[in-house]
C-alpha atoms as a PDB file:
ATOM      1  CA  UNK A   1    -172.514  53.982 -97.344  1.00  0.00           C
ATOM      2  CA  UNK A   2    -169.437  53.070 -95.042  1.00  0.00           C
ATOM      3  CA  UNK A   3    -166.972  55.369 -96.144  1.00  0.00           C
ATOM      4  CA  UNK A   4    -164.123  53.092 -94.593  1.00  0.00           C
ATOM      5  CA  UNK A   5    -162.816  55.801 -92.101  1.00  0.00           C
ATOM      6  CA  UNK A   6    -163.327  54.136 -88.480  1.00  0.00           C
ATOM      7  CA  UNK A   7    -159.780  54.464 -86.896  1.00  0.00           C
ATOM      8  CA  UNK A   8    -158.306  57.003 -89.234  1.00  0.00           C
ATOM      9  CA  UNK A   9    -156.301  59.827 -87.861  1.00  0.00           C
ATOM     10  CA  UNK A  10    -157.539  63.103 -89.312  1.00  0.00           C
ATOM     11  CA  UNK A  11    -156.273  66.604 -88.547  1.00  0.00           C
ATOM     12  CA  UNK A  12    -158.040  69.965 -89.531  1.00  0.00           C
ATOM     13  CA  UNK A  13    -157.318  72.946 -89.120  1.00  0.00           C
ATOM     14  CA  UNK A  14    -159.714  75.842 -88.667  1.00  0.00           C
ATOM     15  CA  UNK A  15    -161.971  73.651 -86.975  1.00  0.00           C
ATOM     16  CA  UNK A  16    -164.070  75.940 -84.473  1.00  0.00           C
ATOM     17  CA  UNK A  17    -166.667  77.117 -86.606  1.00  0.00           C
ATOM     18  CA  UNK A  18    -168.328  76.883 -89.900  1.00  0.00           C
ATOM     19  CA  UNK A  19    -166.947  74.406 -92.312  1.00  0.00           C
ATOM     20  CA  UNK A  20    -164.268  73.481 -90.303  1.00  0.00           C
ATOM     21  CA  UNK A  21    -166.525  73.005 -87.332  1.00  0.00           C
ATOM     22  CA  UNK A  22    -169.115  70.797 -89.925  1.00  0.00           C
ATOM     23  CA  UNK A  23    -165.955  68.975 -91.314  1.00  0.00           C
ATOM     24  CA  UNK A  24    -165.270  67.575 -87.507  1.00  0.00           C
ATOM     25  CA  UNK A  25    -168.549  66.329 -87.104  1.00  0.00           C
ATOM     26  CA  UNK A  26    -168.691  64.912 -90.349  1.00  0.00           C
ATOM     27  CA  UNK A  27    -165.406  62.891 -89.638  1.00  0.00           C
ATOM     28  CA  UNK A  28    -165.839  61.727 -86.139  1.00  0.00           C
ATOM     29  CA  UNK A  29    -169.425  60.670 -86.773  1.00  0.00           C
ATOM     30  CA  UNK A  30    -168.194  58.471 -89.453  1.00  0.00           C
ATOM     31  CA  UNK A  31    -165.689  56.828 -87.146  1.00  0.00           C
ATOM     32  CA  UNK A  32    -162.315  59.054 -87.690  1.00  0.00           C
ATOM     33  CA  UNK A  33    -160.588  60.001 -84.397  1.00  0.00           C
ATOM     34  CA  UNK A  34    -159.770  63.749 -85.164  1.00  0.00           C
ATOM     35  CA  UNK A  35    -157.181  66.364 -83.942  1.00  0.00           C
ATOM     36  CA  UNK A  36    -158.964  69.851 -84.341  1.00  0.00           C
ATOM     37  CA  UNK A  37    -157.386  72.709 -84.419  1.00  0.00           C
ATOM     38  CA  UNK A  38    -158.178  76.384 -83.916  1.00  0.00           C
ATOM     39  CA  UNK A  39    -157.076  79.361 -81.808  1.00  0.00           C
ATOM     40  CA  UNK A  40    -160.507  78.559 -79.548  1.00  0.00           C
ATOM     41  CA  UNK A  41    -161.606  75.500 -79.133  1.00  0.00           C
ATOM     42  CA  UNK A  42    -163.939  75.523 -76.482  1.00  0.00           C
ATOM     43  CA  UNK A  43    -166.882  74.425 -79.004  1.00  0.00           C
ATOM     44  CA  UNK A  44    -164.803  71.398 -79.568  1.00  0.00           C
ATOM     45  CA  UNK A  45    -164.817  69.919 -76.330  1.00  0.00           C
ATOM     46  CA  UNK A  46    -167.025  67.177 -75.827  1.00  0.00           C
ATOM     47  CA  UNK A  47    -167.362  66.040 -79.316  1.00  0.00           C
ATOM     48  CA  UNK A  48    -167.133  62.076 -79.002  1.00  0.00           C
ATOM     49  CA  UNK A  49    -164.002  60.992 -81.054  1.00  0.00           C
ATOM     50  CA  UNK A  50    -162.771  64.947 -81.115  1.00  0.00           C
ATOM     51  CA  UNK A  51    -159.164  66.036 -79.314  1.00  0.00           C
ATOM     52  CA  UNK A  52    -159.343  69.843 -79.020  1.00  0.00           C
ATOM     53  CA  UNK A  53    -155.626  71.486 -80.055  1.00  0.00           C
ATOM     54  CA  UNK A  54    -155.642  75.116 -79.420  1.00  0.00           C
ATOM     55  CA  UNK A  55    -153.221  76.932 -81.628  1.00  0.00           C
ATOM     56  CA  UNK A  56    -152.669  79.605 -83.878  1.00  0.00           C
ATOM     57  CA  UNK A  57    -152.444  78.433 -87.616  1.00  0.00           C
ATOM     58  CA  UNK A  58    -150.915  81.779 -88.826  1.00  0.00           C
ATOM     59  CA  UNK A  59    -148.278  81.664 -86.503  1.00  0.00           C
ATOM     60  CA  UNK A  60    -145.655  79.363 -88.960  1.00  0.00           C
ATOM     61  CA  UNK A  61    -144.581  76.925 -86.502  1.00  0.00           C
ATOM     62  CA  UNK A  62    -148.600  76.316 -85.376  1.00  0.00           C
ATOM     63  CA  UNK A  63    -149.728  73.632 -88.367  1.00  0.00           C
ATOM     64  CA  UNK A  64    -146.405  72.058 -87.466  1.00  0.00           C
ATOM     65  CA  UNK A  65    -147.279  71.532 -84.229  1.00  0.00           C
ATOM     66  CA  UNK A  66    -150.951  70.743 -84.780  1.00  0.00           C
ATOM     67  CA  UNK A  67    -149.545  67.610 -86.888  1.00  0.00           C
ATOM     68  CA  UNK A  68    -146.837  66.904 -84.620  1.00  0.00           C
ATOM     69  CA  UNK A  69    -149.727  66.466 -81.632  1.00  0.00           C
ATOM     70  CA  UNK A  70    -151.917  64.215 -83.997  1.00  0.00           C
ATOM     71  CA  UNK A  71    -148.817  61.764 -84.520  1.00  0.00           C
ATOM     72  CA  UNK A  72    -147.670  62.101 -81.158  1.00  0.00           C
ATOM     73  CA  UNK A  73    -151.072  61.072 -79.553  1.00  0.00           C
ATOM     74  CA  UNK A  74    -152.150  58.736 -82.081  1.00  0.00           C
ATOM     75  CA  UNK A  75    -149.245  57.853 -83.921  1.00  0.00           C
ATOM     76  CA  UNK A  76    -149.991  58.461 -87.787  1.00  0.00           C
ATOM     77  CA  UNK A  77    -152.060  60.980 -89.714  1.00  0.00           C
ATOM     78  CA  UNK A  78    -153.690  59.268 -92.622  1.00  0.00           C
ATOM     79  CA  UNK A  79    -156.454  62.476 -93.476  1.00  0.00           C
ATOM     80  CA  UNK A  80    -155.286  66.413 -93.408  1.00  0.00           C
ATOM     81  CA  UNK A  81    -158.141  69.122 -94.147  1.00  0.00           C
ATOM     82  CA  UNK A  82    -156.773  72.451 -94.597  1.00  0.00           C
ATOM     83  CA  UNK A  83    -159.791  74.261 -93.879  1.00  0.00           C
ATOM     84  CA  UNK A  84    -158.371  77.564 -92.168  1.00  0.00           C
ATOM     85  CA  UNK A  85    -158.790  80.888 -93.473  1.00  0.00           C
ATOM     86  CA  UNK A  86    -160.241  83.832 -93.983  1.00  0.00           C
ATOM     87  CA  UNK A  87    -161.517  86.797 -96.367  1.00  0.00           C
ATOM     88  CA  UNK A  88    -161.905  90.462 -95.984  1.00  0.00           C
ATOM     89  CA  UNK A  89    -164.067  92.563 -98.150  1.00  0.00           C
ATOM     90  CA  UNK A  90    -161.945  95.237-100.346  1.00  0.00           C
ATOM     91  CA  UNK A  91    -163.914  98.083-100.657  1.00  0.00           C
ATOM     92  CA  UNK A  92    -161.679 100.871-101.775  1.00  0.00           C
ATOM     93  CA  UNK A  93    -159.743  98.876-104.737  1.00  0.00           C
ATOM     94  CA  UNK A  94    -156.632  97.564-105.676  1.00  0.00           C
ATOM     95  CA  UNK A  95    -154.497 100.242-104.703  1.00  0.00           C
ATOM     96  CA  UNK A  96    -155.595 100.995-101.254  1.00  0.00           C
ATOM     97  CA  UNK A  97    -154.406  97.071-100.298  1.00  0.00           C
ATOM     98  CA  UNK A  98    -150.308  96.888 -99.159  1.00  0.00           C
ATOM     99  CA  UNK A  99    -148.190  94.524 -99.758  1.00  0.00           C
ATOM    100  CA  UNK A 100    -148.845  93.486 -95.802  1.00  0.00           C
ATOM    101  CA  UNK A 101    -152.439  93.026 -96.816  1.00  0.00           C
ATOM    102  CA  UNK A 102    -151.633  90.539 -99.484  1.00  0.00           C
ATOM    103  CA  UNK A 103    -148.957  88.661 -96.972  1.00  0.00           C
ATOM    104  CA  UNK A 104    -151.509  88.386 -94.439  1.00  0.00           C
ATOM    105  CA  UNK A 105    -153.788  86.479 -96.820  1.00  0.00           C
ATOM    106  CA  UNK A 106    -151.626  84.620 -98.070  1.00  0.00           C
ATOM    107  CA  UNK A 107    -149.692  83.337 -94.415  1.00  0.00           C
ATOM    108  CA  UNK A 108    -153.079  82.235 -93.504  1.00  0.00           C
ATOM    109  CA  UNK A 109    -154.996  80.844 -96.947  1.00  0.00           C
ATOM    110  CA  UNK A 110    -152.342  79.440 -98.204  1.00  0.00           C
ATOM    111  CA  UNK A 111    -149.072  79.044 -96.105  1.00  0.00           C
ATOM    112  CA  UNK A 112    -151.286  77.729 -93.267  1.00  0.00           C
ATOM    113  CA  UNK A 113    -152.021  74.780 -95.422  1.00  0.00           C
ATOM    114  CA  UNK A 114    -148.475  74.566 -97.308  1.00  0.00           C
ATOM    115  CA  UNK A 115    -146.689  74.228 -93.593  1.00  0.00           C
ATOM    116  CA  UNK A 116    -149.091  71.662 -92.390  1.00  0.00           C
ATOM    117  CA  UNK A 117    -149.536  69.294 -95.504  1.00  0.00           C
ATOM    118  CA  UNK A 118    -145.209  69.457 -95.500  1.00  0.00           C
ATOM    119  CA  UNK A 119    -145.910  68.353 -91.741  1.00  0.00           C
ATOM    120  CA  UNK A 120    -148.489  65.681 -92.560  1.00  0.00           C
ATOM    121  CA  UNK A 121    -147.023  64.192 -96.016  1.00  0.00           C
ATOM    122  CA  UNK A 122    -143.705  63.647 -94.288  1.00  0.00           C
ATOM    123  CA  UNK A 123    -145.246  61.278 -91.865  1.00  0.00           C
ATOM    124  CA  UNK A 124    -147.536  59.142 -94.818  1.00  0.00           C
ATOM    125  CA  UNK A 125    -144.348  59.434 -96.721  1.00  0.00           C
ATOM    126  CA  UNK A 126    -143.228  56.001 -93.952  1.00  0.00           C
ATOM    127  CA  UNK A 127    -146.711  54.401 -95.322  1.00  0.00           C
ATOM    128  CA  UNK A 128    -147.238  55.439 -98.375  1.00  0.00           C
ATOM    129  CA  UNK A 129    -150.729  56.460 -97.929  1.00  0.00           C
ATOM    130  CA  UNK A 130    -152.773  59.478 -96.964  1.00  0.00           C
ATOM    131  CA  UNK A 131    -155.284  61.851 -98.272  1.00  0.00           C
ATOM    132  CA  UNK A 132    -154.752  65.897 -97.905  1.00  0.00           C
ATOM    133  CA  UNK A 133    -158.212  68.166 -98.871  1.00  0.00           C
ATOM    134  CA  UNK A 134    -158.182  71.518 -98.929  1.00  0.00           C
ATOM    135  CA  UNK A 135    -161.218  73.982 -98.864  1.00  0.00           C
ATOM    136  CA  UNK A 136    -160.143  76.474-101.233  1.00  0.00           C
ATOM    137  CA  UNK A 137    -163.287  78.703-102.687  1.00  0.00           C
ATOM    138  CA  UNK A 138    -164.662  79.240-106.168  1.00  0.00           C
ATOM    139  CA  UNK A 139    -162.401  82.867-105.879  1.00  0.00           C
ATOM    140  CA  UNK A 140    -159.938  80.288-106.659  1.00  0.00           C
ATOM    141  CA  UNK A 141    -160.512  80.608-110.592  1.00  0.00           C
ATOM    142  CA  UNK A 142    -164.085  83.120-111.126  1.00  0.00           C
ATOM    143  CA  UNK A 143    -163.882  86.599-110.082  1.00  0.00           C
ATOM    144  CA  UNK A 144    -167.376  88.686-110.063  1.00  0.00           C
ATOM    145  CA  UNK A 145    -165.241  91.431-109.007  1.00  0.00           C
ATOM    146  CA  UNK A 146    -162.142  92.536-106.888  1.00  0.00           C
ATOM    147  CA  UNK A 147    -163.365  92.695-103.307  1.00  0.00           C
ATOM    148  CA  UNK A 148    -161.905  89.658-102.538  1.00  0.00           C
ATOM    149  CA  UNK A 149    -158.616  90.007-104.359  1.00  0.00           C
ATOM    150  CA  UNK A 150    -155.984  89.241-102.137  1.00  0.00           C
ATOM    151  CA  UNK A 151    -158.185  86.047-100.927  1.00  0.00           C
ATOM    152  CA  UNK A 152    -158.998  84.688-104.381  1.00  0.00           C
ATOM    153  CA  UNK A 153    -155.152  85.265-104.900  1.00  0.00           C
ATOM    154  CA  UNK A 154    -154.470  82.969-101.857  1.00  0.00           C
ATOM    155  CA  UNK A 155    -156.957  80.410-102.901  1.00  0.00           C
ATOM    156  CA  UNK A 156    -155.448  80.392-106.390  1.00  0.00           C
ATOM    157  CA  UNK A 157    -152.331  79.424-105.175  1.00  0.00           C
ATOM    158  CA  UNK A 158    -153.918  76.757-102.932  1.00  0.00           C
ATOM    159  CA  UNK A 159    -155.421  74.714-106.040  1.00  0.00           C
ATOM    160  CA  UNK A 160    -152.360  74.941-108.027  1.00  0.00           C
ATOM    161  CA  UNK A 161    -149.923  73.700-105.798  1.00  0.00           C
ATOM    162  CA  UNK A 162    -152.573  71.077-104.975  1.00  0.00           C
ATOM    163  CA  UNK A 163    -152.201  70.045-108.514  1.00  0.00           C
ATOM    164  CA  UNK A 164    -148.809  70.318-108.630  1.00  0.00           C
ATOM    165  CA  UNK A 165    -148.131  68.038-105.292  1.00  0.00           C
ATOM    166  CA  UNK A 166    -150.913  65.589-106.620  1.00  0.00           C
ATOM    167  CA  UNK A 167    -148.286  64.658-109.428  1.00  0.00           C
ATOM    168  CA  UNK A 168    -145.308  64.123-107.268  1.00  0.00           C
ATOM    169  CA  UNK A 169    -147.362  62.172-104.628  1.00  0.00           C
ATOM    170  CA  UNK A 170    -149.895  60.079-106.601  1.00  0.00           C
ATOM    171  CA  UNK A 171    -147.151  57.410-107.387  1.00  0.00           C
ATOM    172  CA  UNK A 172    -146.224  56.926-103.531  1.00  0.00           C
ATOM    173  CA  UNK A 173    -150.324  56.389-102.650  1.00  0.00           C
ATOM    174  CA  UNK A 174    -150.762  60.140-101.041  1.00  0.00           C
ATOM    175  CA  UNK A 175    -153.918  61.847-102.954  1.00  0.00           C
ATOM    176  CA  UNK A 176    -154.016  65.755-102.638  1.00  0.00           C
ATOM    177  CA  UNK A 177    -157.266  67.281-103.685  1.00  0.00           C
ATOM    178  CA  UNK A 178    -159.429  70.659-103.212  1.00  0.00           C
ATOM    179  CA  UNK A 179    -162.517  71.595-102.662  1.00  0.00           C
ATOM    180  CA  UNK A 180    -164.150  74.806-103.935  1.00  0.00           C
ATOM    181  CA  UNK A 181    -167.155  76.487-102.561  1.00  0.00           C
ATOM    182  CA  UNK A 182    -169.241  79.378-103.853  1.00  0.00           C
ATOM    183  CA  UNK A 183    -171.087  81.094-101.181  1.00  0.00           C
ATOM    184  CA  UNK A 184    -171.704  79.051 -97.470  1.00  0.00           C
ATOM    185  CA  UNK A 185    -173.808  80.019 -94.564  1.00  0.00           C
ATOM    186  CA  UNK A 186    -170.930  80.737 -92.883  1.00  0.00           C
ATOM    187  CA  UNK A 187    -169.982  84.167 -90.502  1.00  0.00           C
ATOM    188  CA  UNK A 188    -167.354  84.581 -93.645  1.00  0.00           C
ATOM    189  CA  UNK A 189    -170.151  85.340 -95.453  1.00  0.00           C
ATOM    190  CA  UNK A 190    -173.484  86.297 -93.361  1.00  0.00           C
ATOM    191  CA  UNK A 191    -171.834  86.847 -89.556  1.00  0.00           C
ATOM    192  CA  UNK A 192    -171.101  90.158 -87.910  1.00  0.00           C
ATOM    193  CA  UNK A 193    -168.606  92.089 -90.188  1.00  0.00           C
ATOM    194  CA  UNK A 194    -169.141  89.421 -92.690  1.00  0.00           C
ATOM    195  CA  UNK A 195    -169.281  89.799 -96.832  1.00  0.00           C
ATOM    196  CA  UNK A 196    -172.866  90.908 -96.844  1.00  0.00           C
ATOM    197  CA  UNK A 197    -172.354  93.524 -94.273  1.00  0.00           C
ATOM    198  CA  UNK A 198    -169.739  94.965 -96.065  1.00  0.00           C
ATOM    199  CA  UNK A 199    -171.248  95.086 -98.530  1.00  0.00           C
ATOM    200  CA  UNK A 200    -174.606  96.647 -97.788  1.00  0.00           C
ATOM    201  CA  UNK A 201    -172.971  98.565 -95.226  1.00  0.00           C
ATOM    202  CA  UNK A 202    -171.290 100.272 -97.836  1.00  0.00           C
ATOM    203  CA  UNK A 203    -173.650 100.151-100.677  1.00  0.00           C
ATOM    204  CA  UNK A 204    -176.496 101.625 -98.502  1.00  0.00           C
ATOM    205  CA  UNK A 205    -178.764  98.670 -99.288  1.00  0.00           C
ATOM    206  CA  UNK A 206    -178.174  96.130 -95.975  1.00  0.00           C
ATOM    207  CA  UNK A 207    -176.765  92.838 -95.774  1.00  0.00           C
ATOM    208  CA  UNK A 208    -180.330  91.469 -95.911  1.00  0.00           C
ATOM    209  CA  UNK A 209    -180.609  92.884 -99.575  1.00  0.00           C
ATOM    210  CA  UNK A 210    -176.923  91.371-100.566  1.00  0.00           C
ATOM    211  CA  UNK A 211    -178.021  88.085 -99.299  1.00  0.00           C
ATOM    212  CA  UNK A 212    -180.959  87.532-101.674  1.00  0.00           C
ATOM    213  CA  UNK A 213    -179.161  88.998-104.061  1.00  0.00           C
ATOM    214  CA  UNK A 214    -176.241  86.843-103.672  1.00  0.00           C
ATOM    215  CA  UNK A 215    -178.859  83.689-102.999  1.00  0.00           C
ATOM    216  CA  UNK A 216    -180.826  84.498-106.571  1.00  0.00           C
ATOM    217  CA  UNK A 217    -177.648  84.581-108.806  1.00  0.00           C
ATOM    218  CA  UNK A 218    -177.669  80.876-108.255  1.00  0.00           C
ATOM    219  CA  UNK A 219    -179.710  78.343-109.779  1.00  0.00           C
ATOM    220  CA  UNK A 220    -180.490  76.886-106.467  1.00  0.00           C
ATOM    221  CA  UNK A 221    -181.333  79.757-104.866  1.00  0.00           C
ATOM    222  CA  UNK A 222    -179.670  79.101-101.372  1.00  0.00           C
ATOM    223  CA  UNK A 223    -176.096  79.499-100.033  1.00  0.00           C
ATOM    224  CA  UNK A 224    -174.161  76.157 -99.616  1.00  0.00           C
ATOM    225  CA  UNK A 225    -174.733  75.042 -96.348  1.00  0.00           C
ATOM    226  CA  UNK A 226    -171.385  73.727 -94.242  1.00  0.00           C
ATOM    227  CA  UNK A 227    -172.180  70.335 -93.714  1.00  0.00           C
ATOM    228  CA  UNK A 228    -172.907  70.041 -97.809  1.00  0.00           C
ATOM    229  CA  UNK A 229    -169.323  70.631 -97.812  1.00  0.00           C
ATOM    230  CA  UNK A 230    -168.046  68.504 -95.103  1.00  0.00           C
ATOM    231  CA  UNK A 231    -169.990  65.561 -96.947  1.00  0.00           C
ATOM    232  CA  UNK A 232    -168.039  66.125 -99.842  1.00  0.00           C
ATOM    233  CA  UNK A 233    -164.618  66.677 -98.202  1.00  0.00           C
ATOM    234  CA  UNK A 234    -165.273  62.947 -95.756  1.00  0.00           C
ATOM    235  CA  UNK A 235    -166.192  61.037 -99.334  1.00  0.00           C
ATOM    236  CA  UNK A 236    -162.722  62.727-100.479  1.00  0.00           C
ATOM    237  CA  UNK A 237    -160.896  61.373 -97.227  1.00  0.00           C
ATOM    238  CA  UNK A 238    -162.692  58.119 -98.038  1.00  0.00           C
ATOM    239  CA  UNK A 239    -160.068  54.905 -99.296  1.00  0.00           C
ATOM    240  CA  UNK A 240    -163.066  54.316-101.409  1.00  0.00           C
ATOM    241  CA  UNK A 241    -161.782  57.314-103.336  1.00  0.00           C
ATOM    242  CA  UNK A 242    -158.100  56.234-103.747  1.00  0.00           C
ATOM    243  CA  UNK A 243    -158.304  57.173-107.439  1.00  0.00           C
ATOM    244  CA  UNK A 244    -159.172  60.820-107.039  1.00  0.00           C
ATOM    245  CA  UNK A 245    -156.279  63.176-106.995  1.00  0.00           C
ATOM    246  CA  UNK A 246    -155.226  66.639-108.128  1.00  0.00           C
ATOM    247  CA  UNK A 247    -159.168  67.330-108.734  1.00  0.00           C
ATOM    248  CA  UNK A 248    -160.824  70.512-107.287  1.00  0.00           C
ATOM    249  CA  UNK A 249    -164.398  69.655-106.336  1.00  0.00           C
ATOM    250  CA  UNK A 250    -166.739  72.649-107.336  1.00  0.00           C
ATOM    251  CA  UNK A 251    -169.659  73.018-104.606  1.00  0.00           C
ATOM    252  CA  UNK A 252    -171.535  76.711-105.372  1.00  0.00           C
ATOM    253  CA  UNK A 253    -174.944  76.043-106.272  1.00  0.00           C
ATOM    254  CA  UNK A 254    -174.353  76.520-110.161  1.00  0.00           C
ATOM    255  CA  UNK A 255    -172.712  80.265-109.604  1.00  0.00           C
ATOM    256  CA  UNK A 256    -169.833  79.927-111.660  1.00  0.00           C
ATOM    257  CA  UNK A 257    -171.973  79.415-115.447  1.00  0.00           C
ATOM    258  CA  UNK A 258    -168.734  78.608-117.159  1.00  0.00           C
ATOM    259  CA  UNK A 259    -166.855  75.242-117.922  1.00  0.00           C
END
């Protein structure tokens, strides 16, 4: 299937590693010239199609200027991905997380990706056409338990204002929509310091024994792998799709049991 994005002008943030990373490939393989950003980028260089943009996406002025290089060089962006962020296990509870704690996820899960769709949506504003996606995470809305809670917080936030925006912009031709993963085989999730370290670090059982156990609680019995989600987040980029907006995509191998 063409997916109709040769020549488009896609940014995404995040876009060193894991889905981000997948999310490139996906893009410039099916034609998309793509300003990547990410705070290293060296993995990045090389990639046919790919221009490298190191910067810091926390930083508030960074997906500013991660736009402002994609219109600059290209002249347009017609696809954002917010892709960038990050979670950190909670192990001792609500009460041992600061306000700072909750800021810090939230700058970078969810003002990361508020500053840069403001950048991006002013510029399709002139055309009246564009597509924002943002990976936001099953935490969004389903909470097996707190260690997470700042992040699913962040993520919450995400979805709604994607809602919210998808209202206000669907008239004028710009779709917003999410994407929500359950567990990916990601360093988020099975990397050094990742979830099932944490975990079994702290649970005494290993992050070998959280990873099955995390892999059997769904129906498929495998994590999500990143490119499954970069598939889905290209067909949401796609003009094919110009009647999709305000949805959040659910990708989490049948995890979340509820409608």
């Amino acid at each position: 299937m063409d997916l109709g994005l040769s020549d488009k002008i896609a940014v995404v943030t995040g876009a060193s590693k894991g889905i981000g990373l997948a999310v490139v490939r996906e893009l410039a393989a099916e034609g998309a010239k793509v300003a990547a950003g990410a705070r290293h980028v060296q993995v990045l260089e090389g990639i046919e199609g790919v221009t490298p943009v190191t910067v810091d996406l926390a930083d508030p002025d960074g997906p500013g200027r991660l736009v402002g290089h994609a219109t600059e060089e290209f002249g347009r962006v017609d696809v954002l991905i917010n892709n960038v962020g990050a979670a950190h296990v909670r192990l001792d509870g609500f009460l041992s997380l600061s306000d700072t704690d909750f800021e810090a996820s939230l700058q970078l899960n969810f003002f990361a990706a508020l500053r840069a769709t403001r950048a991006a949506v002013a510029d399709m504003t002139k055309r009246n056409d564009g597509a924002v996606i943002n990976v936001a995470s099953v935490n969004s809305f389903f909470e097996p338990d707190g260690g997470v809670i700042d992040y699913g917080a962040a993520k919450a936030a995400l979805v709604n204002f994607a809602k919210s925006l998808s209202q206000e912009l669907g008239p004028s031709g710009i779709r917003i929509t999410s994407v929500s993963p359950g567990p990916v085989a990601t360093d988020l999730w099975l990397g050094e310091h990742g979830v099932a370290e944490a975990v079994g670090g702290a649970t005494g059982e290993g992050a070998d024994a959280v990873r099955d156990q995390m892999a059997a609680s769904m129906p498929t019995g495998r994590f999500t792998t990143p490119r499954e989600v970069a598939t889905i987040v290209a067909l949401l980029a796609s003009p094919r799709m110009t009647n999709v907006t305000g949805a959040n995509w659910v990708i989490d191998g049948g995890l979340v049991k509820t409608v």
